[in-house]
C-alpha atoms as a PDB file:
ATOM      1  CA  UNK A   1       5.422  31.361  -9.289  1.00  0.00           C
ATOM      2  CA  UNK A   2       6.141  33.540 -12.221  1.00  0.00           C
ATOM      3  CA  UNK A   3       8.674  36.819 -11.946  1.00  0.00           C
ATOM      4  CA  UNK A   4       6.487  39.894 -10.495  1.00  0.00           C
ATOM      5  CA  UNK A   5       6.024  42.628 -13.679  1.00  0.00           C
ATOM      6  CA  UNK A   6       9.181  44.907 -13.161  1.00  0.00           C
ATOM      7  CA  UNK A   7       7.161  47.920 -13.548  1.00  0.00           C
ATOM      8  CA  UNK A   8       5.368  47.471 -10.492  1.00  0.00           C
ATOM      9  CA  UNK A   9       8.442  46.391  -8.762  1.00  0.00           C
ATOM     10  CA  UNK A  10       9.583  50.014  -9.690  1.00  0.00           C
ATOM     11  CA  UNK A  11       6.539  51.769  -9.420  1.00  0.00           C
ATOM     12  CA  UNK A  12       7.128  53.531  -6.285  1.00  0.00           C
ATOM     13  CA  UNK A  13      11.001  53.843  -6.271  1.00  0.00           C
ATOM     14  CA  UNK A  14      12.992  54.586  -9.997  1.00  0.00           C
ATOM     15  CA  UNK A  15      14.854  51.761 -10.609  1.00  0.00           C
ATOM     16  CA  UNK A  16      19.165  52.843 -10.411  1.00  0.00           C
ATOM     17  CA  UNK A  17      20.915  50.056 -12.129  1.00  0.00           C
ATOM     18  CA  UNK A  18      24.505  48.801 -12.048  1.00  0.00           C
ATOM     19  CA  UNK A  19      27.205  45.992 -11.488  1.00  0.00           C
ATOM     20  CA  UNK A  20      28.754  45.366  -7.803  1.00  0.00           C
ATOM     21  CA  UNK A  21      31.164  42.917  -6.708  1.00  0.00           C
ATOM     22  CA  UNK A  22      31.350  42.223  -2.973  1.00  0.00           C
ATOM     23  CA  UNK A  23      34.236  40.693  -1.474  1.00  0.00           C
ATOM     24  CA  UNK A  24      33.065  39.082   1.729  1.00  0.00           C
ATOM     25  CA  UNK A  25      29.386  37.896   2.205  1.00  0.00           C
ATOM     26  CA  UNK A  26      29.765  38.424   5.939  1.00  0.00           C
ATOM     27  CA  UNK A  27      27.479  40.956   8.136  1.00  0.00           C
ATOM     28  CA  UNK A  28      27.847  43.995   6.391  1.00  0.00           C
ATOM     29  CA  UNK A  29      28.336  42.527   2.840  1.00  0.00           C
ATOM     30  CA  UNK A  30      25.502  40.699   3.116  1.00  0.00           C
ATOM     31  CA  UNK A  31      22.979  42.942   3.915  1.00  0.00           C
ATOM     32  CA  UNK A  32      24.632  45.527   1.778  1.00  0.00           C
ATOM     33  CA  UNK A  33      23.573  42.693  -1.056  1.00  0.00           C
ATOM     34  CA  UNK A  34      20.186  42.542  -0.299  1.00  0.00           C
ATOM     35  CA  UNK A  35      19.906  46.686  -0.363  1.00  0.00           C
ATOM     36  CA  UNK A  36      21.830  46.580  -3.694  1.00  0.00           C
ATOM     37  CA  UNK A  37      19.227  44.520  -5.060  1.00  0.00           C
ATOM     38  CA  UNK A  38      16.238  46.282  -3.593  1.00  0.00           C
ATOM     39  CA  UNK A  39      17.510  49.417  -5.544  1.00  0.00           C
ATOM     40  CA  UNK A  40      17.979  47.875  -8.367  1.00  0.00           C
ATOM     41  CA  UNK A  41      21.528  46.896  -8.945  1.00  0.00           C
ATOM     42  CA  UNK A  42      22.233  43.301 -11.148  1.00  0.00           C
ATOM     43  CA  UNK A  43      24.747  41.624 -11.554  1.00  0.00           C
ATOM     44  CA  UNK A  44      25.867  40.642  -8.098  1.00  0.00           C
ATOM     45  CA  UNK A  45      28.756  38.830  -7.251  1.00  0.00           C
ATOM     46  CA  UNK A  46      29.707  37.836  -3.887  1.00  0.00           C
ATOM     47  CA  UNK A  47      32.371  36.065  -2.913  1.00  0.00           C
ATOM     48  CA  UNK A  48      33.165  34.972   0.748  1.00  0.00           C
ATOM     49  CA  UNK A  49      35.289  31.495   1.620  1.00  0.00           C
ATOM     50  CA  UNK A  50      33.076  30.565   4.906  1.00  0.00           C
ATOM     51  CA  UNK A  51      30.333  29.273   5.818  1.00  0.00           C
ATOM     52  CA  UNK A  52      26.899  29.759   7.965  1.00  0.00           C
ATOM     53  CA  UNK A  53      27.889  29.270  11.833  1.00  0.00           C
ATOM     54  CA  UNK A  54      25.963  29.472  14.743  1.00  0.00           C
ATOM     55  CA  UNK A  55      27.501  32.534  15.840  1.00  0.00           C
ATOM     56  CA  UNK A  56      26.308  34.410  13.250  1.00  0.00           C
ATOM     57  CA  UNK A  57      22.672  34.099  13.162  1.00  0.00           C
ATOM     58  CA  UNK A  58      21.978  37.182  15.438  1.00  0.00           C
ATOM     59  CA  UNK A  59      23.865  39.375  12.289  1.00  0.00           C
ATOM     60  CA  UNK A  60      23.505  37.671   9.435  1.00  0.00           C
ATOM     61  CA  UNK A  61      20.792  37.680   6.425  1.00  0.00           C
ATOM     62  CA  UNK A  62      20.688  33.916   6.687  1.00  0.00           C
ATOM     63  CA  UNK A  63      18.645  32.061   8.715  1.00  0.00           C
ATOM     64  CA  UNK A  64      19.252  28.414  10.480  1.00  0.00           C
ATOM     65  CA  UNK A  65      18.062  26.589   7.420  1.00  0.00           C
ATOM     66  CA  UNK A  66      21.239  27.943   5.833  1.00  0.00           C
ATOM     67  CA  UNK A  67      24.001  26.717   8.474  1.00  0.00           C
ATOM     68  CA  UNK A  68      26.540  25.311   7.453  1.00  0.00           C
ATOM     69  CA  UNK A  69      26.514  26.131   3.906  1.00  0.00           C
ATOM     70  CA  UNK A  70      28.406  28.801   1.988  1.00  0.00           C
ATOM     71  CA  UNK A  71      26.965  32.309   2.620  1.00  0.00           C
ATOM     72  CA  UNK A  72      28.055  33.680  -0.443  1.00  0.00           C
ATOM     73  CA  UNK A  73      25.918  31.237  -2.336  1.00  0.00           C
ATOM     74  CA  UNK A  74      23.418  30.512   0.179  1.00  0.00           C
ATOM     75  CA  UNK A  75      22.945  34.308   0.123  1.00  0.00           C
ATOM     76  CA  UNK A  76      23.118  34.965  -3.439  1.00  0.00           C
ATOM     77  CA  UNK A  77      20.145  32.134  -3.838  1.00  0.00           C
ATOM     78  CA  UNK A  78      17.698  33.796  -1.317  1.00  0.00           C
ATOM     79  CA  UNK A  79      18.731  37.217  -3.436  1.00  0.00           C
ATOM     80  CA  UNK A  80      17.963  35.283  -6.030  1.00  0.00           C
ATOM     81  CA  UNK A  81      14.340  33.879  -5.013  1.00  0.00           C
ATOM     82  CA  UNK A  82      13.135  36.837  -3.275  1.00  0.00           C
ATOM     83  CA  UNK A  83      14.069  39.839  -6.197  1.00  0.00           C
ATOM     84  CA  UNK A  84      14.040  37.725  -9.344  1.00  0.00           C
ATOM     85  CA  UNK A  85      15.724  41.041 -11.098  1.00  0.00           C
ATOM     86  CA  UNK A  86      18.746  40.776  -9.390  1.00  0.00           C
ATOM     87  CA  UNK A  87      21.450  37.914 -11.226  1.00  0.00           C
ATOM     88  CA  UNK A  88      22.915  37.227  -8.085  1.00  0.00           C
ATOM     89  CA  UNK A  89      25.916  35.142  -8.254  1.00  0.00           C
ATOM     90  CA  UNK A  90      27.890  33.788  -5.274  1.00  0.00           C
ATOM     91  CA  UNK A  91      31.790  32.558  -5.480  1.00  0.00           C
ATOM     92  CA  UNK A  92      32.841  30.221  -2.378  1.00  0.00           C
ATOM     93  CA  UNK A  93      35.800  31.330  -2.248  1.00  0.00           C
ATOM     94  CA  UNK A  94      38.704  33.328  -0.708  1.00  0.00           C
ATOM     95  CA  UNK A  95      39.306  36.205  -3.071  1.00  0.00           C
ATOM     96  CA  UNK A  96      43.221  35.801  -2.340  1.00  0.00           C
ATOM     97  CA  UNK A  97      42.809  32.240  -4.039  1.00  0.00           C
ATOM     98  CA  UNK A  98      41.203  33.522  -7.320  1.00  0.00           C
ATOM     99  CA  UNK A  99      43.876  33.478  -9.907  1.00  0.00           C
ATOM    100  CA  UNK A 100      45.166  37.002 -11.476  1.00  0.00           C
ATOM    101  CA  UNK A 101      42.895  36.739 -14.345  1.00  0.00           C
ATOM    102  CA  UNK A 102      39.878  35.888 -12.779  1.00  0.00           C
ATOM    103  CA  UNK A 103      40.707  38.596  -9.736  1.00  0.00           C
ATOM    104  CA  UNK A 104      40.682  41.371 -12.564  1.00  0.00           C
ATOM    105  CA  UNK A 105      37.456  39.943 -14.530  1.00  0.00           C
ATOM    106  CA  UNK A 106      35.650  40.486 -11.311  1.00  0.00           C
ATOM    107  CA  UNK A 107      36.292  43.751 -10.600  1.00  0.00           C
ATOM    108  CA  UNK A 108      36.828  45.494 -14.226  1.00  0.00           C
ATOM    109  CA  UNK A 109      33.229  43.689 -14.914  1.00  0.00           C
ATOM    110  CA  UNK A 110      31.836  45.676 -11.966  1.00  0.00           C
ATOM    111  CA  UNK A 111      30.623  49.443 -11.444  1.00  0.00           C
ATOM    112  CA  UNK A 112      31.392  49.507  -7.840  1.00  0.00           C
ATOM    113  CA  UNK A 113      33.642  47.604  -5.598  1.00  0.00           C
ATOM    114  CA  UNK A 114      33.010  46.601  -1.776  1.00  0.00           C
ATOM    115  CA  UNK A 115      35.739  44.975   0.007  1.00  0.00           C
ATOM    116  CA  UNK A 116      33.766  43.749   3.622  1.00  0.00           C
ATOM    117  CA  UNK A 117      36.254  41.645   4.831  1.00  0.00           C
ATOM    118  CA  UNK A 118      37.959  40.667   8.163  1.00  0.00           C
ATOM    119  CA  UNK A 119      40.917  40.523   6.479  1.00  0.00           C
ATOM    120  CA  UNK A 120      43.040  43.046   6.324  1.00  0.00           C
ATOM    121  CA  UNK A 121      45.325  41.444   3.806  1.00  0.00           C
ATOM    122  CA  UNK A 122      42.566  40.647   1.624  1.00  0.00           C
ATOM    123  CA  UNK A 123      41.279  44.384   1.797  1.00  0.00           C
ATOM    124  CA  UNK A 124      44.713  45.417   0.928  1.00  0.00           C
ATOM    125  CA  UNK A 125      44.766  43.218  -2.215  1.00  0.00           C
ATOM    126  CA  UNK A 126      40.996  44.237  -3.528  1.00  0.00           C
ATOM    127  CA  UNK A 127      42.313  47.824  -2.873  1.00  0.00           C
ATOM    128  CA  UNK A 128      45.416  47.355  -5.387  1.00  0.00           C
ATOM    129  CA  UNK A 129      43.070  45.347  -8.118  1.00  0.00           C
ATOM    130  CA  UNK A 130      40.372  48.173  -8.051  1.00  0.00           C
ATOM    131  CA  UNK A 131      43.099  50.518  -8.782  1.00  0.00           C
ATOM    132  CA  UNK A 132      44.972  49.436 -11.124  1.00  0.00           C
ATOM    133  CA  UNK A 133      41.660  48.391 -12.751  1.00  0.00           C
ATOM    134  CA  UNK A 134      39.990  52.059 -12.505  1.00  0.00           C
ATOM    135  CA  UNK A 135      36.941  50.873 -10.602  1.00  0.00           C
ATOM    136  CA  UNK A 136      35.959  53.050  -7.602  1.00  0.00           C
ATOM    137  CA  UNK A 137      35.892  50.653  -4.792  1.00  0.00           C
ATOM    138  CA  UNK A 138      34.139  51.016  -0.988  1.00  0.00           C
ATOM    139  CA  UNK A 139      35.609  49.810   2.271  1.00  0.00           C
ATOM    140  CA  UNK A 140      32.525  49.606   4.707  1.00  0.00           C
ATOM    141  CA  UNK A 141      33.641  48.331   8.364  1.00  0.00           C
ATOM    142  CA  UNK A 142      32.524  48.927  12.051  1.00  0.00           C
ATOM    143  CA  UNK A 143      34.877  50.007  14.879  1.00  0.00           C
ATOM    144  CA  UNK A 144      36.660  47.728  17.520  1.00  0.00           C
ATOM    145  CA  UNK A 145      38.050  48.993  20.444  1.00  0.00           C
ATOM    146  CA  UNK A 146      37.258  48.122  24.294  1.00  0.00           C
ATOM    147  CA  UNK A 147      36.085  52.017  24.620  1.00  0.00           C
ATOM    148  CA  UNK A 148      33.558  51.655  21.873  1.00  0.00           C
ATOM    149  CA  UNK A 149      30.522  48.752  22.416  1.00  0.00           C
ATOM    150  CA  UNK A 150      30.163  46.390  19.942  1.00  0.00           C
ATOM    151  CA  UNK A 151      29.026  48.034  16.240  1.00  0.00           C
ATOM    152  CA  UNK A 152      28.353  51.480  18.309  1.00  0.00           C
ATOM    153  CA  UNK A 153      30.923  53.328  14.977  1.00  0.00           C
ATOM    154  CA  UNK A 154      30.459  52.271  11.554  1.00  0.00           C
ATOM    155  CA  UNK A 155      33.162  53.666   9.021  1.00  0.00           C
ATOM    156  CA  UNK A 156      32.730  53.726   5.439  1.00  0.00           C
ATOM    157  CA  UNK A 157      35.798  54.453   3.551  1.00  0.00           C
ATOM    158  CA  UNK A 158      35.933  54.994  -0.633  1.00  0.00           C
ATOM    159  CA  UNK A 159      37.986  55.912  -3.226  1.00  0.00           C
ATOM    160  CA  UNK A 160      37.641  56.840  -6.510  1.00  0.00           C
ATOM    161  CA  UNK A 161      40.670  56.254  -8.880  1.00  0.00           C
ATOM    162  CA  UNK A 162      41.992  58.692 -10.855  1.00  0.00           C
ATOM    163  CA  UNK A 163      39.788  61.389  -8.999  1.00  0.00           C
ATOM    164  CA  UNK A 164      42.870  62.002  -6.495  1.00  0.00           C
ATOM    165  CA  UNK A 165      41.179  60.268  -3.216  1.00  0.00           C
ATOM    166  CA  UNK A 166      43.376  58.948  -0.853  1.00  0.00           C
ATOM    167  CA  UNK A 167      43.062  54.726  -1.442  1.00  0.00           C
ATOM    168  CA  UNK A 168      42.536  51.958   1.486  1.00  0.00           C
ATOM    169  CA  UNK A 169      46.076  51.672   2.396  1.00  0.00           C
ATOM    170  CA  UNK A 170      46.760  55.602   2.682  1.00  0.00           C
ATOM    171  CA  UNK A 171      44.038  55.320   5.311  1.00  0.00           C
ATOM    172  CA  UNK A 172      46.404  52.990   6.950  1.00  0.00           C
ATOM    173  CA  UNK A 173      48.271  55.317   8.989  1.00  0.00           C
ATOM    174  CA  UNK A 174      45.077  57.378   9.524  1.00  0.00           C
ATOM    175  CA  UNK A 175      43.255  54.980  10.950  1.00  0.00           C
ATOM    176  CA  UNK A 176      46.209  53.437  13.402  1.00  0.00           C
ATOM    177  CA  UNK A 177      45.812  57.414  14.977  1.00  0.00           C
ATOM    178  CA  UNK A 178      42.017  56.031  15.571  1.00  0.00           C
ATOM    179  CA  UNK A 179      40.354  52.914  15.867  1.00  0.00           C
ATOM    180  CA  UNK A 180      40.754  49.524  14.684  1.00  0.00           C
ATOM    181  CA  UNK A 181      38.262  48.244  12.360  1.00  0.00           C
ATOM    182  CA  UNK A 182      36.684  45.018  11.328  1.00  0.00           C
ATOM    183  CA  UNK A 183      33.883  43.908   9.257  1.00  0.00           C
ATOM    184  CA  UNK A 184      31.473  42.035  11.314  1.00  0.00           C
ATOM    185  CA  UNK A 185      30.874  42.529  15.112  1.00  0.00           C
ATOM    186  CA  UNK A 186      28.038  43.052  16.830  1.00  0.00           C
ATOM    187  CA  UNK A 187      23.914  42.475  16.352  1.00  0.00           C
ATOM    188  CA  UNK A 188      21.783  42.815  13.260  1.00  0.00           C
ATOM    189  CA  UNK A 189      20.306  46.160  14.785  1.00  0.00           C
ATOM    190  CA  UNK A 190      23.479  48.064  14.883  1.00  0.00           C
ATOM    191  CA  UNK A 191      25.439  46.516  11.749  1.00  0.00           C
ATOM    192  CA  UNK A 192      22.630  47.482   9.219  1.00  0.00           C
ATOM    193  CA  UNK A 193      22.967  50.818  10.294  1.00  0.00           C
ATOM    194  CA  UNK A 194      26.102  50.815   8.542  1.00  0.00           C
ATOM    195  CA  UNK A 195      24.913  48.798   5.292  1.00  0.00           C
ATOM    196  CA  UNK A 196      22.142  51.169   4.436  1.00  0.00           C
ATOM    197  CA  UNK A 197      25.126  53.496   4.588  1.00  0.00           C
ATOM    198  CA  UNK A 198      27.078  51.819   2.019  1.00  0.00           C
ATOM    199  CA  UNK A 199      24.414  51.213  -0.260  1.00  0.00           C
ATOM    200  CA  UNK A 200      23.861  55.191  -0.197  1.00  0.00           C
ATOM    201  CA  UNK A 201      27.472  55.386  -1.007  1.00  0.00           C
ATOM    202  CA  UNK A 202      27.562  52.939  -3.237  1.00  0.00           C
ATOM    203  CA  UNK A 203      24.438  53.843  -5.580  1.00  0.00           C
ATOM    204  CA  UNK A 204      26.135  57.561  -5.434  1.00  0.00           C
ATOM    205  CA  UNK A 205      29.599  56.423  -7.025  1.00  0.00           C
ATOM    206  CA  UNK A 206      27.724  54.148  -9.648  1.00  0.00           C
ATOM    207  CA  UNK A 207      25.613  57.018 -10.692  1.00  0.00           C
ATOM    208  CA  UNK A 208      28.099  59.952 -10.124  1.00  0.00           C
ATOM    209  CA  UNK A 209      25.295  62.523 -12.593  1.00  0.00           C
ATOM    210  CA  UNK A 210      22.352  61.454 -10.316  1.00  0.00           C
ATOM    211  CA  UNK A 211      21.104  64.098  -7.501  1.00  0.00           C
ATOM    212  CA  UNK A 212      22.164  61.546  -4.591  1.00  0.00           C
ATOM    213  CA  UNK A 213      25.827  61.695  -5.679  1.00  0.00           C
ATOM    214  CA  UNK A 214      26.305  65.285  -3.929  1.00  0.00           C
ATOM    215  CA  UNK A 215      26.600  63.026  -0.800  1.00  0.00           C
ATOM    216  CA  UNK A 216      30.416  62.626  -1.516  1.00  0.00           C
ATOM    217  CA  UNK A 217      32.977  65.237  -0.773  1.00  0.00           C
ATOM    218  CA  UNK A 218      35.713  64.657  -2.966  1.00  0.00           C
ATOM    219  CA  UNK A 219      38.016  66.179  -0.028  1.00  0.00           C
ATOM    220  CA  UNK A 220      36.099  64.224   3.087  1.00  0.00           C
ATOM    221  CA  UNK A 221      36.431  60.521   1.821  1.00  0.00           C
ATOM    222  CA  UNK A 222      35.360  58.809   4.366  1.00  0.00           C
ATOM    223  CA  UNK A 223      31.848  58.821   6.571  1.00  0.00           C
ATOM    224  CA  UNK A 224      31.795  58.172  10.245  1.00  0.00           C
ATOM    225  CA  UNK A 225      28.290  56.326  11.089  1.00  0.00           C
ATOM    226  CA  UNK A 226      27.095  56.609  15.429  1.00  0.00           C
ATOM    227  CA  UNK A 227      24.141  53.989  16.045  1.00  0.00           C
ATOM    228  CA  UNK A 228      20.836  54.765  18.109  1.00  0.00           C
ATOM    229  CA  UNK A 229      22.970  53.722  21.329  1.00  0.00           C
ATOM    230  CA  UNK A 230      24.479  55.455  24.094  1.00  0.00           C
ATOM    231  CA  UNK A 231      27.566  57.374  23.279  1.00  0.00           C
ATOM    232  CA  UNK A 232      30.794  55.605  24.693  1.00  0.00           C
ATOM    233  CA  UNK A 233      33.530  57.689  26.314  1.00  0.00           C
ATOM    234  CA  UNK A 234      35.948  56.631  23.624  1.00  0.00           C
ATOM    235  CA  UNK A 235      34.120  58.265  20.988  1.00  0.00           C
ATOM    236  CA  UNK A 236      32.078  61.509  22.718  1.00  0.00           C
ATOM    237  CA  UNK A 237      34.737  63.889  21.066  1.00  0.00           C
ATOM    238  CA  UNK A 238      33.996  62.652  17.729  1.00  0.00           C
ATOM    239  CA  UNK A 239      29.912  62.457  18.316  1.00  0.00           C
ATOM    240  CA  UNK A 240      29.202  64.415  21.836  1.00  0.00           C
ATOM    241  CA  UNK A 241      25.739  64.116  21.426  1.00  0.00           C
ATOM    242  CA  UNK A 242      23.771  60.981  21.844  1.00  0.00           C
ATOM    243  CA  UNK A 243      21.726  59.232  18.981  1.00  0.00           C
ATOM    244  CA  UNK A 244      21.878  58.410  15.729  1.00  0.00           C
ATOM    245  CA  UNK A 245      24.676  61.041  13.787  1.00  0.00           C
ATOM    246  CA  UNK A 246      27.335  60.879  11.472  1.00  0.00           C
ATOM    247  CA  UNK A 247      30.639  62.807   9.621  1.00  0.00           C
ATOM    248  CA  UNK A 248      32.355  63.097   6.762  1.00  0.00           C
ATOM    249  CA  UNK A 249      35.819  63.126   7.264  1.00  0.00           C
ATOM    250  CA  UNK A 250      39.190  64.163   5.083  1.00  0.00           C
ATOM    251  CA  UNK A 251      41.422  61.236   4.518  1.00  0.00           C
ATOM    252  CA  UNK A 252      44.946  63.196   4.297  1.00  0.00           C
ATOM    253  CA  UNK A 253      47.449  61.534   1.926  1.00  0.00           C
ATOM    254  CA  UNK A 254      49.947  60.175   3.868  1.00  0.00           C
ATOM    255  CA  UNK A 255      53.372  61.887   4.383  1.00  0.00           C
ATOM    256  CA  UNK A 256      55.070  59.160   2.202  1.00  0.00           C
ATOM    257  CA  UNK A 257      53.327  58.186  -0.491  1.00  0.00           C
ATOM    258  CA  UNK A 258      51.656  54.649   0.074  1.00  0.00           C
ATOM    259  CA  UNK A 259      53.096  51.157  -2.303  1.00  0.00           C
ATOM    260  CA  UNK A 260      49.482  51.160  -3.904  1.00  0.00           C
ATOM    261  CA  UNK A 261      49.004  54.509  -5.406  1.00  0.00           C
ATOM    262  CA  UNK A 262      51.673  55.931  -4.887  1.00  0.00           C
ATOM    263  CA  UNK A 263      49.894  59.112  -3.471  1.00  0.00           C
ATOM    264  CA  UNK A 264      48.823  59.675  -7.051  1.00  0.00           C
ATOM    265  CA  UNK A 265      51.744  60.945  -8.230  1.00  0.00           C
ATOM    266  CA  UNK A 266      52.566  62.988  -4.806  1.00  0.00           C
ATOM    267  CA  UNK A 267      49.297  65.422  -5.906  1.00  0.00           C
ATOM    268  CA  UNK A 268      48.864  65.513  -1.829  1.00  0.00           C
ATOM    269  CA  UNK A 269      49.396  69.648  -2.087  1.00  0.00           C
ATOM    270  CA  UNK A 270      46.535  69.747  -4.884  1.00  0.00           C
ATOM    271  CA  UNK A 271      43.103  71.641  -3.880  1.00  0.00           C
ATOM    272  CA  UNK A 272      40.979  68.287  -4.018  1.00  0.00           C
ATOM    273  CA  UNK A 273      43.481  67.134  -0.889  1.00  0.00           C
ATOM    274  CA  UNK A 274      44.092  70.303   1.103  1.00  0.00           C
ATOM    275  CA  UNK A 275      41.037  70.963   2.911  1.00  0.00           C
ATOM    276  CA  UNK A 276      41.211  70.850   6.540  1.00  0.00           C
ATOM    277  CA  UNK A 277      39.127  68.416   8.609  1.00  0.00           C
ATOM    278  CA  UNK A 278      39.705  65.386  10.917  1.00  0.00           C
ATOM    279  CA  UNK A 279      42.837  63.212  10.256  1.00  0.00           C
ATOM    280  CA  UNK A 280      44.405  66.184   8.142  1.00  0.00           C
ATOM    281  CA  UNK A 281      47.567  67.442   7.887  1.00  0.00           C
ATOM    282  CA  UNK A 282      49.940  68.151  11.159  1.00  0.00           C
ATOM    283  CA  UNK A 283      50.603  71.483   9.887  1.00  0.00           C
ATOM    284  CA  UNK A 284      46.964  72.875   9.244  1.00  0.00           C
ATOM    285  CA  UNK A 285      47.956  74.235   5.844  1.00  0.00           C
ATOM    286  CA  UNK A 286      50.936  76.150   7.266  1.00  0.00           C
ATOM    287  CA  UNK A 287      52.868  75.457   4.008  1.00  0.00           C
ATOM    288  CA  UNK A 288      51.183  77.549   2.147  1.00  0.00           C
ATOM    289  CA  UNK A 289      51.325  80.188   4.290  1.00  0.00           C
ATOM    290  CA  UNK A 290      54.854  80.474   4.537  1.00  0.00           C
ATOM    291  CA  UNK A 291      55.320  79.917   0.722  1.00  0.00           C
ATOM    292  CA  UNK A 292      53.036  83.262   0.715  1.00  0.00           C
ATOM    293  CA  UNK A 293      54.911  84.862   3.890  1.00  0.00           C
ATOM    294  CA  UNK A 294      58.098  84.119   1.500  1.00  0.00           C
ATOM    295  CA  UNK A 295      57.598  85.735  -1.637  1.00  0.00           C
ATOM    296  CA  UNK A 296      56.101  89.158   0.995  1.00  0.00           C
ATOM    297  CA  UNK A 297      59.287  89.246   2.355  1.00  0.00           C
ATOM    298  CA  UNK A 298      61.288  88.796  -1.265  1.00  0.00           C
ATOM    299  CA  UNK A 299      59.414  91.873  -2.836  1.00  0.00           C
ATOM    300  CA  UNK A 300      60.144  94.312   0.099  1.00  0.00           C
ATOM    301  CA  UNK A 301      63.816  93.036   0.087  1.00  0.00           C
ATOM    302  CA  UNK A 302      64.056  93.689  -4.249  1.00  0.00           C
ATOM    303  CA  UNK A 303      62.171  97.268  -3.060  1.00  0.00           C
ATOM    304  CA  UNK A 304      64.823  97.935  -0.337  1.00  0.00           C
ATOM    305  CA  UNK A 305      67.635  97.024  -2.517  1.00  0.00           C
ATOM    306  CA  UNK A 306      66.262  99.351  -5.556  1.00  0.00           C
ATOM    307  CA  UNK A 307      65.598 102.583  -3.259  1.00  0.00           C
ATOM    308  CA  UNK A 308      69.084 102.167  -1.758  1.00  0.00           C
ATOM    309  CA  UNK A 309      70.523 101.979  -5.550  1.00  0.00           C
ATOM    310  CA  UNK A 310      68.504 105.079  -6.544  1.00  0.00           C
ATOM    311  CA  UNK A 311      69.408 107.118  -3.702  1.00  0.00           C
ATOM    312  CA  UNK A 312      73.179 106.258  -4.158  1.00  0.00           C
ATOM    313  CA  UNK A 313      72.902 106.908  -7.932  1.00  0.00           C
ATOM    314  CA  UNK A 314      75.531 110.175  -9.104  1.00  0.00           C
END
């Protein structure tokens, strides 16, 4: 069978190109793969340690045929066969294995990072390499918490370096006042949800001039995701109405400035970080309005001092 024409492939949706690396091949990274390379993206890189089990056929891309074998190159060969555009190129692996070097090639030879793992150690790491590398990076998950059914909350986190967004592990402390999170749990119908997400988010940091980009608030960095399901009672303050909804929510900086960026460079009182919304600051913003209340009180003190003077003077 020869390659379809690309411009029919494109004919009815404008091709938006770019690099992605995806660490973990699971659930949500792999269908986030398969929407990367419906858009257009190429190259792909996936890399995942594990392999096909029975457990995860009811949320997983791959089918029986593929169990037992490595998803991230199982997967990247269907990507592969079925959109011959996309260079799909899987890495059995554990990310944590990869040597320094070849960590680094990865993600500096990538537009857009995805860390979808179960591991929180491992999302920690990607977090620090996408930093220090400059790459914006995306930390897609779903909620896990006996008040919340399975894949009911999806949470999409990013960050974009140098752009003064809180990073992974300043959402560490944010979270713990939540939910925990994990990358795969629940059925195909209520994970994929939460990969069309990311492949929104995703296309929009790649292509930060195109129209779609105005999706990200610089100051609400991360996007709360309900599914078409009932609302639980441990979630009907965040999403009191039933259905399909979802919010953008501030990331604060935390109080101490995190090991991995360091808060970037304590610039937690700048505009892009003070605006108010869920998970912000304790104090609402007070600071500023006692820094204001302040230099009030200083002038009518200097114009106290000065009438006294003048009405004393011989």
């Amino acid at each position: 069978m020869t390659d379809p024409p690309e411009e029919r492939v494109w004919a009815r949706h404008r091709r938006r190109t770019g690099a992605a690396l995806i660490v973990g091949a699971g659930a949500v990274g792999g269908f986030l793969a398969e929407e990367l390379a419906r858009i257009g993206f190429s190259p792909l890189w996936l890399v995942d340690p594990d392999r096909l089990a029975v457990e995860n056929l009811v949320r997983h891309p791959l089918g029986a045929p593929a169990l037992g074998e490595s998803k991230a190159l199982a997967l990247a060969g269907k990507i592969r066969r079925d959109f011959p555009s996309c260079d799909a190129i899987g890495h059995f692996v554990d990310f944590l294995e990869l040597s320094a070097d070849q960590q680094r090639s990865l993600v500096r030879g990538a537009d857009v990072v995805v860390a979808a793992t179960d591991s929180a150690a491992c999302q920690r790491h990607v977090n620090r390499v996408a930093l220090v590398a400059g790459r914006p990076a995306v930390y897609p998950a779903v909620w896990v918490d006996p008040r919340v059914r399975d894949a009911e909350v999806g949470e999409i986190l990013w960050v974009l370096p140098g752009r003064r967004t809180p990073c992974y592990e300043c959402a560490a402390a944010f979270r713990r006042a939540a939910t925990d999170t994990q990358a795969a749990r629940g059925a195909r119908v209520d994970i994929q949800l939460v990969a069309l997400a990311t492949a929104q988010v995703v296309t929009a940091l790649a292509h930060p001039d195109d129209d779609r980009s105005a999706i990200l608030d610089p100051r609400r960095t991360a996007i709360y995701l309900h599914g078409l399901t009932p609302t639980s009672p441990g979630v009907r303050a965040t999403f009191p109405t039933a259905g399909l909804s979802s919010r953008n929510v501030r990331v604060p900086f935390p109080s101490r400035p995190c090991a991995a960026c360091r808060g970037w460079r304590h610039v937690a009182s700048t505009p892009a970080s003070a605006a108010v919304g869920t998970g912000g600051r304790a104090d609402g913003g007070r600071g500023h309005g006692w820094a204001v209340f302040a230099a009030i009180l200083l002038g009518i003190l200097v114009l106290f001092i000065v009438s006294v003077a003048h009405g004393t003077h011989p």
